[in-house]
PDB file of N, CA and C in Angstrom:
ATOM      1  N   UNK A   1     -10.287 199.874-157.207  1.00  0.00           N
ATOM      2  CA  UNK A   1     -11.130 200.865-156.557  1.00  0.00           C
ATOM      3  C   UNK A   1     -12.316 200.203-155.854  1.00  0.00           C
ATOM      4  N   UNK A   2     -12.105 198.901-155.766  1.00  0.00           N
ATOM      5  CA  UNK A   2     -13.385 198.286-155.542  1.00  0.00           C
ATOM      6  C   UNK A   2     -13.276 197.936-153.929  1.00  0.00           C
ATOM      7  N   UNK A   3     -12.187 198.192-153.876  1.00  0.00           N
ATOM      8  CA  UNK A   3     -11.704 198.078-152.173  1.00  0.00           C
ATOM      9  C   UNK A   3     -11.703 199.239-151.208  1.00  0.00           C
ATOM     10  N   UNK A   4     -12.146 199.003-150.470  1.00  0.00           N
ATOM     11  CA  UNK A   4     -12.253 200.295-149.195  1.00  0.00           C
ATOM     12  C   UNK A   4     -10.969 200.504-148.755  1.00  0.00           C
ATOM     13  N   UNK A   5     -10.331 201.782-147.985  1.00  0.00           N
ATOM     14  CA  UNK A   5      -9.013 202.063-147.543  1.00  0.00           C
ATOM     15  C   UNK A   5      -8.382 200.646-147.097  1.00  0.00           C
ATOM     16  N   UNK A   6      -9.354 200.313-145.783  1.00  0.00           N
ATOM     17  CA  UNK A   6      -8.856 199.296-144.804  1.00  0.00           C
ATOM     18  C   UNK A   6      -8.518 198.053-145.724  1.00  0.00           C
ATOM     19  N   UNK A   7      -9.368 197.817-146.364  1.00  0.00           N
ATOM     20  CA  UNK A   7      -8.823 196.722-147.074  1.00  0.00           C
ATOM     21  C   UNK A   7      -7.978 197.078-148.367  1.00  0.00           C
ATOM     22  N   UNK A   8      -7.868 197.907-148.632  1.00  0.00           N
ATOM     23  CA  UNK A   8      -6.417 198.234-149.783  1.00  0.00           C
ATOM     24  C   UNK A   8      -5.444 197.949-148.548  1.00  0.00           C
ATOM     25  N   UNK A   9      -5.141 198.718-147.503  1.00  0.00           N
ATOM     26  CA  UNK A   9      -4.405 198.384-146.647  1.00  0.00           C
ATOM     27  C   UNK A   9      -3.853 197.105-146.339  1.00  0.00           C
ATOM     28  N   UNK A  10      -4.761 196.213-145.967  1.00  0.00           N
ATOM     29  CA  UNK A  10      -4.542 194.490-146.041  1.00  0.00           C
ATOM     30  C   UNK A  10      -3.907 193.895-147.092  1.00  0.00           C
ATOM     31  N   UNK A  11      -4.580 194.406-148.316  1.00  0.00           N
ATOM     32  CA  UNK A  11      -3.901 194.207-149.787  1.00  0.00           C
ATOM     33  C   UNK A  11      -2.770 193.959-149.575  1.00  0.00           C
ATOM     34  N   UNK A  12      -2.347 195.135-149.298  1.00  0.00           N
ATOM     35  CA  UNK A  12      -0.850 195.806-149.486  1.00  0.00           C
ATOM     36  C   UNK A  12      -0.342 194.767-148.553  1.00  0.00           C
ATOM     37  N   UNK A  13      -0.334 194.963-147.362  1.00  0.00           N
ATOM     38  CA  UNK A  13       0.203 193.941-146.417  1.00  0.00           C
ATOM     39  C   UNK A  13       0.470 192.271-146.654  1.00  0.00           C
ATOM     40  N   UNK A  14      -0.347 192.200-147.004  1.00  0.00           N
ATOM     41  CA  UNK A  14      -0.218 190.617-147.878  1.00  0.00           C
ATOM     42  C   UNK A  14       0.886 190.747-148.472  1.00  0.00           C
ATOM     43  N   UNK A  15       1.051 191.091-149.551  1.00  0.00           N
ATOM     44  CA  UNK A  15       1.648 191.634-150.915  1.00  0.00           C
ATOM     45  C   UNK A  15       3.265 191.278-150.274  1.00  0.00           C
ATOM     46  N   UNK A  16       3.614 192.224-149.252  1.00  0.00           N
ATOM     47  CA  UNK A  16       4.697 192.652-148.800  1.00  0.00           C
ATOM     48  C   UNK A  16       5.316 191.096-148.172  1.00  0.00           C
ATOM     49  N   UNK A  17       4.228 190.489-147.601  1.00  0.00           N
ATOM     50  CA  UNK A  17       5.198 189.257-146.936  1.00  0.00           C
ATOM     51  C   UNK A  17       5.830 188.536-148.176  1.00  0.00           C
ATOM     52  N   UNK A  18       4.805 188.280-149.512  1.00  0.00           N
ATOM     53  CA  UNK A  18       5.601 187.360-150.433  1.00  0.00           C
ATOM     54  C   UNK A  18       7.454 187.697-150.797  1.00  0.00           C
ATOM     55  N   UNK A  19       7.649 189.211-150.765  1.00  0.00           N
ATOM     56  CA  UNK A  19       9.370 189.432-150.961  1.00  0.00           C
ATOM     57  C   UNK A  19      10.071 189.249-149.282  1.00  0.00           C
ATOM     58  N   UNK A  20       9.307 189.069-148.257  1.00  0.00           N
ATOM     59  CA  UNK A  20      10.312 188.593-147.282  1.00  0.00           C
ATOM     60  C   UNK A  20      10.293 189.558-146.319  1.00  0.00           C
ATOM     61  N   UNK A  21       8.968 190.478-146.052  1.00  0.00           N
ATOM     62  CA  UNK A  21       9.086 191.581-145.311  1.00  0.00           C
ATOM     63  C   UNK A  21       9.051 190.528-144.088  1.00  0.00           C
ATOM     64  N   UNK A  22       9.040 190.971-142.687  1.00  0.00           N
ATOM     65  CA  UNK A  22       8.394 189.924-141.896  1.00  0.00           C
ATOM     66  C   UNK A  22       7.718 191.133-140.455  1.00  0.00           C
ATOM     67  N   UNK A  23       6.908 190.518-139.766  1.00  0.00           N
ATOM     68  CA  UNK A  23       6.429 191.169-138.552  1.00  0.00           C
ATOM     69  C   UNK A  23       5.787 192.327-139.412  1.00  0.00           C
ATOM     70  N   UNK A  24       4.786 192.080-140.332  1.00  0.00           N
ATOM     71  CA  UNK A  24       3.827 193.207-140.644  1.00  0.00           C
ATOM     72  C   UNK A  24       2.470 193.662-140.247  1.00  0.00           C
ATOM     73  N   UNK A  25       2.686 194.599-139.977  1.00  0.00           N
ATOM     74  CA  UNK A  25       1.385 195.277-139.303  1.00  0.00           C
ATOM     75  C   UNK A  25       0.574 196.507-139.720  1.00  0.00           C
ATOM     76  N   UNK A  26      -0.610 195.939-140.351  1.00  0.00           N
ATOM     77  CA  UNK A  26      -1.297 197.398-140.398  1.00  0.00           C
ATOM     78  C   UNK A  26      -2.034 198.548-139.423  1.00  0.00           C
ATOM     79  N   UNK A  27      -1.295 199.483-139.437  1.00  0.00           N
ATOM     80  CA  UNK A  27      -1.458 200.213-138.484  1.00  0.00           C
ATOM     81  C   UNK A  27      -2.644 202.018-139.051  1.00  0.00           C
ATOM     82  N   UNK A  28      -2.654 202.045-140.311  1.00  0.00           N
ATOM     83  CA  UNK A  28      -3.356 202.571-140.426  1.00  0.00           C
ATOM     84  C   UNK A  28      -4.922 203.396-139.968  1.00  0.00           C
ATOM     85  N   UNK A  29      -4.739 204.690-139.600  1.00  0.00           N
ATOM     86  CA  UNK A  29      -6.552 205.063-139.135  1.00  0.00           C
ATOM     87  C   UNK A  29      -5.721 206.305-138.663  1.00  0.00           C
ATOM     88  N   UNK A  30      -6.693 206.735-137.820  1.00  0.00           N
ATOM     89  CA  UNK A  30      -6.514 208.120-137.469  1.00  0.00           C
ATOM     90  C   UNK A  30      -5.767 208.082-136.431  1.00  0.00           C
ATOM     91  N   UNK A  31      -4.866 209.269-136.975  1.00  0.00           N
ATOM     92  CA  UNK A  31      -3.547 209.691-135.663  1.00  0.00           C
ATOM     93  C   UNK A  31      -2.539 208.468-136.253  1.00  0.00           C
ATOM     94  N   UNK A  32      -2.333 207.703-137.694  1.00  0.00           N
ATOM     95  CA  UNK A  32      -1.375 206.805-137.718  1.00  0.00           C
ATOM     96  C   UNK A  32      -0.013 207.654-138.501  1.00  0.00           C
ATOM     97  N   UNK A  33      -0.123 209.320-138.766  1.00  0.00           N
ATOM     98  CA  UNK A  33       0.887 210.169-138.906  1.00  0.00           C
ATOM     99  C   UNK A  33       1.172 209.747-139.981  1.00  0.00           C
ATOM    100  N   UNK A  34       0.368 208.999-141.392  1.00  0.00           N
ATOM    101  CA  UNK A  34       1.435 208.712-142.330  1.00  0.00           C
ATOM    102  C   UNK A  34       1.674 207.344-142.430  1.00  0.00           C
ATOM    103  N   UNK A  35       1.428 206.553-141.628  1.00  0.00           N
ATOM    104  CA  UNK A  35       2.050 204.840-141.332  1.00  0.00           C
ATOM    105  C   UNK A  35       0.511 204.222-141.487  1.00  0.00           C
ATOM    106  N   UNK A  36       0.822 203.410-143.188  1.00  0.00           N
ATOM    107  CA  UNK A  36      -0.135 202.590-142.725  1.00  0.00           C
ATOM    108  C   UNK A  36       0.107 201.065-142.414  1.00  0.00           C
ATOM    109  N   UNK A  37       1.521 200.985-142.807  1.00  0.00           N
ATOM    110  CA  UNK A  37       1.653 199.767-142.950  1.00  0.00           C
ATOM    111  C   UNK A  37       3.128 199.469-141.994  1.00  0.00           C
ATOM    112  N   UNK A  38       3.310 198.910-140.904  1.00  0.00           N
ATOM    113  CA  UNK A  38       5.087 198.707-140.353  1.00  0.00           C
ATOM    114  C   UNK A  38       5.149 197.545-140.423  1.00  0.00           C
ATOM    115  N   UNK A  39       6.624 197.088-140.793  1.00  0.00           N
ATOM    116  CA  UNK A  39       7.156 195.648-140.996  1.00  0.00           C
ATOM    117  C   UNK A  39       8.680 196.284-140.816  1.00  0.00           C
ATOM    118  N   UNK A  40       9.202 194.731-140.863  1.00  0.00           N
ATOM    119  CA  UNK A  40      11.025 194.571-141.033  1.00  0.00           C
ATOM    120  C   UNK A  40      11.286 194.057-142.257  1.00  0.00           C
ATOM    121  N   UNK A  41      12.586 194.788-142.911  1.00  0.00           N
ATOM    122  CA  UNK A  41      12.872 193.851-144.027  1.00  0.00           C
ATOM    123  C   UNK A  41      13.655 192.922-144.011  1.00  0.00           C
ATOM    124  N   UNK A  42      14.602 192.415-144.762  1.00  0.00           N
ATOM    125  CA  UNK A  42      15.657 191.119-144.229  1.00  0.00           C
ATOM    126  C   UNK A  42      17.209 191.738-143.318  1.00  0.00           C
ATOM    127  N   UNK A  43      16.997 192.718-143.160  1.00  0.00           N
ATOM    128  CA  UNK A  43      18.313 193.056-142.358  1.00  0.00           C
ATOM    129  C   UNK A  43      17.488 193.790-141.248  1.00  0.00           C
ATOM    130  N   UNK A  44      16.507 193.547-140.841  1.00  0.00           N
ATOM    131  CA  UNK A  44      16.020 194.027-139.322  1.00  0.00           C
ATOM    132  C   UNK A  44      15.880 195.288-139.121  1.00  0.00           C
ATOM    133  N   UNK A  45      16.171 196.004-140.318  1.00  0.00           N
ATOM    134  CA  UNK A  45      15.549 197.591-140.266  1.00  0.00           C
ATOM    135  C   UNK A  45      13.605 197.753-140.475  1.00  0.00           C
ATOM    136  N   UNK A  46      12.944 198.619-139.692  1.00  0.00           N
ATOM    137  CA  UNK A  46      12.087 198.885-139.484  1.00  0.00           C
ATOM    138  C   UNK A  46      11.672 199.267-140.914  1.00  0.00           C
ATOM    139  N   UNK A  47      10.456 199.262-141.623  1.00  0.00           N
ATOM    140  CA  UNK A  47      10.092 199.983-143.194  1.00  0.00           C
ATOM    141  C   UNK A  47       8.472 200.431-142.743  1.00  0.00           C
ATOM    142  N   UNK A  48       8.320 201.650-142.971  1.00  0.00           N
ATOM    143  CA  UNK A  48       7.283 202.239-142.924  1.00  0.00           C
ATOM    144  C   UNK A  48       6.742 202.172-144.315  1.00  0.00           C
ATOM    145  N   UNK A  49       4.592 201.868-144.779  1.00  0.00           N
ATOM    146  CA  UNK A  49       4.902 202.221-146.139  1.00  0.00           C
ATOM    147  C   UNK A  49       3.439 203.253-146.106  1.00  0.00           C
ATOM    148  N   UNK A  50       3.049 204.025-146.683  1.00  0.00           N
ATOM    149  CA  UNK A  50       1.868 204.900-146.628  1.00  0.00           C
ATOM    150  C   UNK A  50       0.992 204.138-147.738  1.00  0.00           C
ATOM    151  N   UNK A  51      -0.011 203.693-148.154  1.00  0.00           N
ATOM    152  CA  UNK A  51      -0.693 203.228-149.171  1.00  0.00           C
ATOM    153  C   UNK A  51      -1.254 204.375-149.593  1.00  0.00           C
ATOM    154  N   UNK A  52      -1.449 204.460-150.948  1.00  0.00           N
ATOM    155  CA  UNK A  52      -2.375 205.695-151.399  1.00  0.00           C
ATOM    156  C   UNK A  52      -3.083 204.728-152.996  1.00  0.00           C
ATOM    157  N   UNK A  53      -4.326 205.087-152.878  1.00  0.00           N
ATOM    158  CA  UNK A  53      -4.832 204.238-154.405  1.00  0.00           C
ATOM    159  C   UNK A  53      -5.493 205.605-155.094  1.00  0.00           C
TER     160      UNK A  53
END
């Protein structure tokens, strides 16, 4: 809790490259519909993830 949205956001993003996500981007803020986070996983499908703490 000691982290602000934006940076829980980053958190998360980090996090995600160690299992092999790749091309991650935080996209989070207003008007992001839900998406705070887009990447690919290992078969080139798109993964949306919403962070919530």
């Amino acid at each position: 809790m000691n982290l602000s949205p934006s940076e829980f956001e980053r958190a998360i993003a980090a996090l995600l490259m160690d299992p092999g996500y790749r091309n991650v981007k935080v996209t989070g803020g207003a008007g992001d519909l839900g998406r705070d986070i887009t990447c690919k996983d290992r078969n080139s499908r798109t993964v949306m993830v919403q962070c919530k703490r």
